[in-house]
C-alpha atoms as a PDB file:
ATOM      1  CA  UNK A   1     121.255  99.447 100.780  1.00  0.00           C
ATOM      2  CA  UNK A   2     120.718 102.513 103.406  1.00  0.00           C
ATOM      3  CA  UNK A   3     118.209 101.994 106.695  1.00  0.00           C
ATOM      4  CA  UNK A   4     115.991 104.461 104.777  1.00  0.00           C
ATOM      5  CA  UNK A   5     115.339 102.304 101.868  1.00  0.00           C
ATOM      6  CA  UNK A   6     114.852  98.970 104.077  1.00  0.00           C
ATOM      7  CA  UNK A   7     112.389 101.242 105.931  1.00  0.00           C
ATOM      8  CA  UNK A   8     110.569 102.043 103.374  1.00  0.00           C
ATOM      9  CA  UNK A   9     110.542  98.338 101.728  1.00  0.00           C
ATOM     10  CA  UNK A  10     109.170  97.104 105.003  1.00  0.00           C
ATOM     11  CA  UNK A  11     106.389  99.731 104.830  1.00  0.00           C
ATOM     12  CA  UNK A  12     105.731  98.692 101.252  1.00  0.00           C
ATOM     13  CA  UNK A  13     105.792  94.561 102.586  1.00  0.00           C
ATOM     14  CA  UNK A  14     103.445  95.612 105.295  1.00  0.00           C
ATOM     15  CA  UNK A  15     100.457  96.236 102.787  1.00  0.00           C
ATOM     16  CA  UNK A  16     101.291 100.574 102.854  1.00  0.00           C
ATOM     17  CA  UNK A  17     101.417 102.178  99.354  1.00  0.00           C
ATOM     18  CA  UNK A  18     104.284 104.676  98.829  1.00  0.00           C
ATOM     19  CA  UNK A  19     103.854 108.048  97.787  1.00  0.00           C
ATOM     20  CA  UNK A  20     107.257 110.393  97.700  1.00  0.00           C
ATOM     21  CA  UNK A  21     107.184 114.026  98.402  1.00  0.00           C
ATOM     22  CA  UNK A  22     110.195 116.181  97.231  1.00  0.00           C
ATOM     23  CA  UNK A  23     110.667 119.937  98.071  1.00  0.00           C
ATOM     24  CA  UNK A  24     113.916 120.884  99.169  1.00  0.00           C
ATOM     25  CA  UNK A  25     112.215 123.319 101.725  1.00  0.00           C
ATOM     26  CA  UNK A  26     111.562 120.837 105.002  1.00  0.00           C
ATOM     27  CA  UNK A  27     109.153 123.061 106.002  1.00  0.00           C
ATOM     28  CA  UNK A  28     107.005 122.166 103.594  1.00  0.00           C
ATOM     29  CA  UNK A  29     107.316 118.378 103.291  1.00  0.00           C
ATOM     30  CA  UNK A  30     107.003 118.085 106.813  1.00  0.00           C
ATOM     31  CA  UNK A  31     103.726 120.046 106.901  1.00  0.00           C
ATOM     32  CA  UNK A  32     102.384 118.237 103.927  1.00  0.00           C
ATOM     33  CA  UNK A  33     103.164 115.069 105.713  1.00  0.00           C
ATOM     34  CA  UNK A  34     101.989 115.828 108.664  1.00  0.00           C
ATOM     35  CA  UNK A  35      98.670 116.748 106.597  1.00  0.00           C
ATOM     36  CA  UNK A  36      98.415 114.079 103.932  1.00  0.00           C
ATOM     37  CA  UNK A  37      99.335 111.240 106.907  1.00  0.00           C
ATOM     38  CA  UNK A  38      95.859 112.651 108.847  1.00  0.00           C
ATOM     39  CA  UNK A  39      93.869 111.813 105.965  1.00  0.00           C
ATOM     40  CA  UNK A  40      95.614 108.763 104.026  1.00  0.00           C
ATOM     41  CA  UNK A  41      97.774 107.413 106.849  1.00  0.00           C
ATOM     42  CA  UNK A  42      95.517 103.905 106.694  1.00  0.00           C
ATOM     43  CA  UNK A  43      96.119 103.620 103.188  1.00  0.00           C
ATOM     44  CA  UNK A  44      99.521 105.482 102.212  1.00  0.00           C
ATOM     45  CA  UNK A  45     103.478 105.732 103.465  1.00  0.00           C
ATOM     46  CA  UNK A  46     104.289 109.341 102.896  1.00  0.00           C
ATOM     47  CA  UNK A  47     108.015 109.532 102.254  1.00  0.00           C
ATOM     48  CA  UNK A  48     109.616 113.148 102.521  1.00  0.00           C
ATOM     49  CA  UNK A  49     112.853 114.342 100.666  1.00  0.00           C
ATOM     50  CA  UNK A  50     114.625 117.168 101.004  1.00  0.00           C
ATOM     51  CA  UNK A  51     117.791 116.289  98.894  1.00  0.00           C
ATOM     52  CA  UNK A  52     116.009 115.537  95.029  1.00  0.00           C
ATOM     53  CA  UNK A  53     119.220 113.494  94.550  1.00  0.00           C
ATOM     54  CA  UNK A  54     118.185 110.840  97.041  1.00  0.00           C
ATOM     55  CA  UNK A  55     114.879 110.991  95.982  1.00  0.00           C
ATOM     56  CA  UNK A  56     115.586 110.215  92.079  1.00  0.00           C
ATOM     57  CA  UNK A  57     117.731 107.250  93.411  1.00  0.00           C
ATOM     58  CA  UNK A  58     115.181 106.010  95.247  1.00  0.00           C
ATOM     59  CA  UNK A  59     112.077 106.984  92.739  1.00  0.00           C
ATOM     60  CA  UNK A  60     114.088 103.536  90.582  1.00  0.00           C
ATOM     61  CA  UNK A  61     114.137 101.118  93.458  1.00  0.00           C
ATOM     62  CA  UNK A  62     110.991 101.777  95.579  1.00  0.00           C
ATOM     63  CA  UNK A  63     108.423 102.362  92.585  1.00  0.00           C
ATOM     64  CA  UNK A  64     106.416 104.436  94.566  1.00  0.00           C
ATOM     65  CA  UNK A  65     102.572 104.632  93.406  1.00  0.00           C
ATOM     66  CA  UNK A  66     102.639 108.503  93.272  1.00  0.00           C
ATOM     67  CA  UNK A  67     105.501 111.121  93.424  1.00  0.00           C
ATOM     68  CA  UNK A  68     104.727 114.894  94.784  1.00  0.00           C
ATOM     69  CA  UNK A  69     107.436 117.002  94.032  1.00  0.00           C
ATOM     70  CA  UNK A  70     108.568 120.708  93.996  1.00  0.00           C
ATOM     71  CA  UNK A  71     109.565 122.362  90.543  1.00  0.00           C
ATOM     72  CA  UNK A  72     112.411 124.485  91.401  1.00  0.00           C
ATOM     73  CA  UNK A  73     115.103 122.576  93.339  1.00  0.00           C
ATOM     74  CA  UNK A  74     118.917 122.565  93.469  1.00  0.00           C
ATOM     75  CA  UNK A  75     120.352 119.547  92.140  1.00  0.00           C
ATOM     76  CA  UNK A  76     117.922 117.513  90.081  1.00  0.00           C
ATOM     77  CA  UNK A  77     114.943 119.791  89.446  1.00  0.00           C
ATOM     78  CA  UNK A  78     111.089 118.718  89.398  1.00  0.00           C
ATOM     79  CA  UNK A  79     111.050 118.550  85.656  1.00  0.00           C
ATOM     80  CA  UNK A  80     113.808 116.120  85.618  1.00  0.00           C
ATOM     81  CA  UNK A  81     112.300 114.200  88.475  1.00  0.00           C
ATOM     82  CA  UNK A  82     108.560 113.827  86.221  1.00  0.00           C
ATOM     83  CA  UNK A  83     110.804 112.516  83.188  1.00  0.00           C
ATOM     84  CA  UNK A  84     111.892 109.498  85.363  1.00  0.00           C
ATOM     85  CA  UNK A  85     108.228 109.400  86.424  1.00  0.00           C
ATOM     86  CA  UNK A  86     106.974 108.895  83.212  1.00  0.00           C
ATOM     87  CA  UNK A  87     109.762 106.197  81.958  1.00  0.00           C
ATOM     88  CA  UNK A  88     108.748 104.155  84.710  1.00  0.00           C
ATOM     89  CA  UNK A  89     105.220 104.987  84.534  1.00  0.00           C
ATOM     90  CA  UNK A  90     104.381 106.191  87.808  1.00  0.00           C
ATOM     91  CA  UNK A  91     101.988 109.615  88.403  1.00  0.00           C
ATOM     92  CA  UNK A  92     104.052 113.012  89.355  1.00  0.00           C
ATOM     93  CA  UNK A  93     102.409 115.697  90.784  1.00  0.00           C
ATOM     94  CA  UNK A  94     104.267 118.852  90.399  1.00  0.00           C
ATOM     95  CA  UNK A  95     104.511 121.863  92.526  1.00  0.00           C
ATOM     96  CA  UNK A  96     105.948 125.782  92.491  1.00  0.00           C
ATOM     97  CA  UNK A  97     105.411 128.843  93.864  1.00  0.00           C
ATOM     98  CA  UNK A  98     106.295 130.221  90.195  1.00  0.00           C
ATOM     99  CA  UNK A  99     103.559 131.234  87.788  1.00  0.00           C
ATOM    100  CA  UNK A 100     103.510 128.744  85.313  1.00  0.00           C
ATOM    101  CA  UNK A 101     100.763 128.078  82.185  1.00  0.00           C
ATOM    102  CA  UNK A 102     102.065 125.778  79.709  1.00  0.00           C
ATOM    103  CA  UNK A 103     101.596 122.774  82.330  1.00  0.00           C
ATOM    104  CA  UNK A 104      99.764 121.405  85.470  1.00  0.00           C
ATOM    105  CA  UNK A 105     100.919 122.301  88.730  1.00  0.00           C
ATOM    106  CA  UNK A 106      99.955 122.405  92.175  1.00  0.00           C
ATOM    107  CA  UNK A 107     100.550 125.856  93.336  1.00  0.00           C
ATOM    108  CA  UNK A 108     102.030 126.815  96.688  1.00  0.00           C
ATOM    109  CA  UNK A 109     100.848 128.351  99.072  1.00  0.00           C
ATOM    110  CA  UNK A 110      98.958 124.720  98.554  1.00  0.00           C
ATOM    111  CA  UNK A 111      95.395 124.090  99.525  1.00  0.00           C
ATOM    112  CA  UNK A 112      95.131 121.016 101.236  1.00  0.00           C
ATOM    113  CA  UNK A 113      91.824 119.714  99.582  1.00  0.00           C
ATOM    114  CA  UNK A 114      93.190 120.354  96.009  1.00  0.00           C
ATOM    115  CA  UNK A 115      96.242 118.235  96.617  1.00  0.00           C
ATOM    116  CA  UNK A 116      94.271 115.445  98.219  1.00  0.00           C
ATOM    117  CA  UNK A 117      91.779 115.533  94.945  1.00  0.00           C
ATOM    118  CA  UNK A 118      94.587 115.115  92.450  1.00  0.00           C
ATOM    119  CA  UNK A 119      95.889 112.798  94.766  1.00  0.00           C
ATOM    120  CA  UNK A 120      92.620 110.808  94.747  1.00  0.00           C
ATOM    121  CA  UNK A 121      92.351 110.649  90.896  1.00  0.00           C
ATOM    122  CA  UNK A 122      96.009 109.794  89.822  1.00  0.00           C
ATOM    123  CA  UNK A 123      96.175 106.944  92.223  1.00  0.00           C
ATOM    124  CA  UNK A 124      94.521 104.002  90.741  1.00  0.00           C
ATOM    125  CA  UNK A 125      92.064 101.991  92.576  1.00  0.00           C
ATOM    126  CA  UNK A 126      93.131  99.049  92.198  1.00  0.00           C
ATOM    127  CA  UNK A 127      96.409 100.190  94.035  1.00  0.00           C
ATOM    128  CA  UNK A 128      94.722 100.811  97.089  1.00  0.00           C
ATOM    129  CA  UNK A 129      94.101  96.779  97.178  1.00  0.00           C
ATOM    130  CA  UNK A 130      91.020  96.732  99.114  1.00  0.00           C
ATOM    131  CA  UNK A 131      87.213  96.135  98.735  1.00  0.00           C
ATOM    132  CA  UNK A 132      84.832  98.420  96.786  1.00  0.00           C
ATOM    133  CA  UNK A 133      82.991  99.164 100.100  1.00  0.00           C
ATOM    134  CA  UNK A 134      86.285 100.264 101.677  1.00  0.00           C
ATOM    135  CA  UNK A 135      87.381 102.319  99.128  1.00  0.00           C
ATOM    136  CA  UNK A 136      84.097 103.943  98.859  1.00  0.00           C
ATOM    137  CA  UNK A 137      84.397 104.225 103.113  1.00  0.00           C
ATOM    138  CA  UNK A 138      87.879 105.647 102.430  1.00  0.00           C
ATOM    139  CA  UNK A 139      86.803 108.432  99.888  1.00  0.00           C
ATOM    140  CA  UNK A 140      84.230 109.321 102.186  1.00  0.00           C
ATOM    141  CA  UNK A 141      86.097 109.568 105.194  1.00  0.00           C
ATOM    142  CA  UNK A 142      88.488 111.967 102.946  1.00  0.00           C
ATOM    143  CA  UNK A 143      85.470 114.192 101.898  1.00  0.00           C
ATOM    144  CA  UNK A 144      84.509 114.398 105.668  1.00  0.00           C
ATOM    145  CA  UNK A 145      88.396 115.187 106.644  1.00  0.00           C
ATOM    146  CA  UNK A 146      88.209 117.709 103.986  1.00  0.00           C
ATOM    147  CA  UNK A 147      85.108 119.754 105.038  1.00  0.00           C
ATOM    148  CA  UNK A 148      85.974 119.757 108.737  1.00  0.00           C
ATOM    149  CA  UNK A 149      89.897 120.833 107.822  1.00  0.00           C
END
């Protein structure tokens, strides 16, 4: 087993819910991370791939709670990356700069508080293993995050 898979076991031990992000631009995952970590950091590990090979390998032995990932990537594409999703019944979130209409997508350039929304509704409450009141506090806090950002 690699370092980065013990990592992100320990985070997953430590109480932290796992969400992967795949693009195979860093730019972009590192932004989004940077983002979705100032707003869910108390709640959520965000785990950034570039290389969608790695990620699918890791998709099977993390079972992350949600998976963000670009469309359009060399390798293993986005499409391929929602099938495994959905065998192991786990939320994808899909993303492109392409102009697509026979499926949901986030589209890039992406807006911050549409992102966090979808987050927000695919992962389940009861994942978030906490107290009504918290999770109330915690959707609130997110609201306030969002209007300020």
């Amino acid at each position: 087993m690699d370092s980065r898979l013990d990592r992100i076991k320990a985070k997953r031990k430590a109480g932290k819910k796992i969400i992967l992000l795949i693009d195979d631009e860093n730019v972009i995952t590192e932004i989004l991370k940077s983002e979705l970590d100032s707003v869910m950091s108390d709640h959520f590990h965000i785990e950034t791939y570039t290389n969608s090979i790695s990620a699918f390998r890791h998709i099977k032995e993390v079972e992350p709670v949600l998976v963000i990932s670009d469309i359009i990537m060399p390798d293993i594409d986005g499409l391929e990356i929602e099938k495994l999703c959905n065998k192991m019944g786990i939320p994808c979130l899909l993303m492109t700069g392409a102009n697509i209409t026979n499926r949901p997508y986030i589209p890039k350039p992406i807006h911050m508080d549409v992102l966090v929304h979808k987050i927000s509704r695919l992962v389940d409450i009861d994942q978030i293993e906490t107290t009504e009141y918290e999770y109330i506090e915690f959707l609130e806090y997110l609201r306030k995050r969002l209007e300020n950002w």
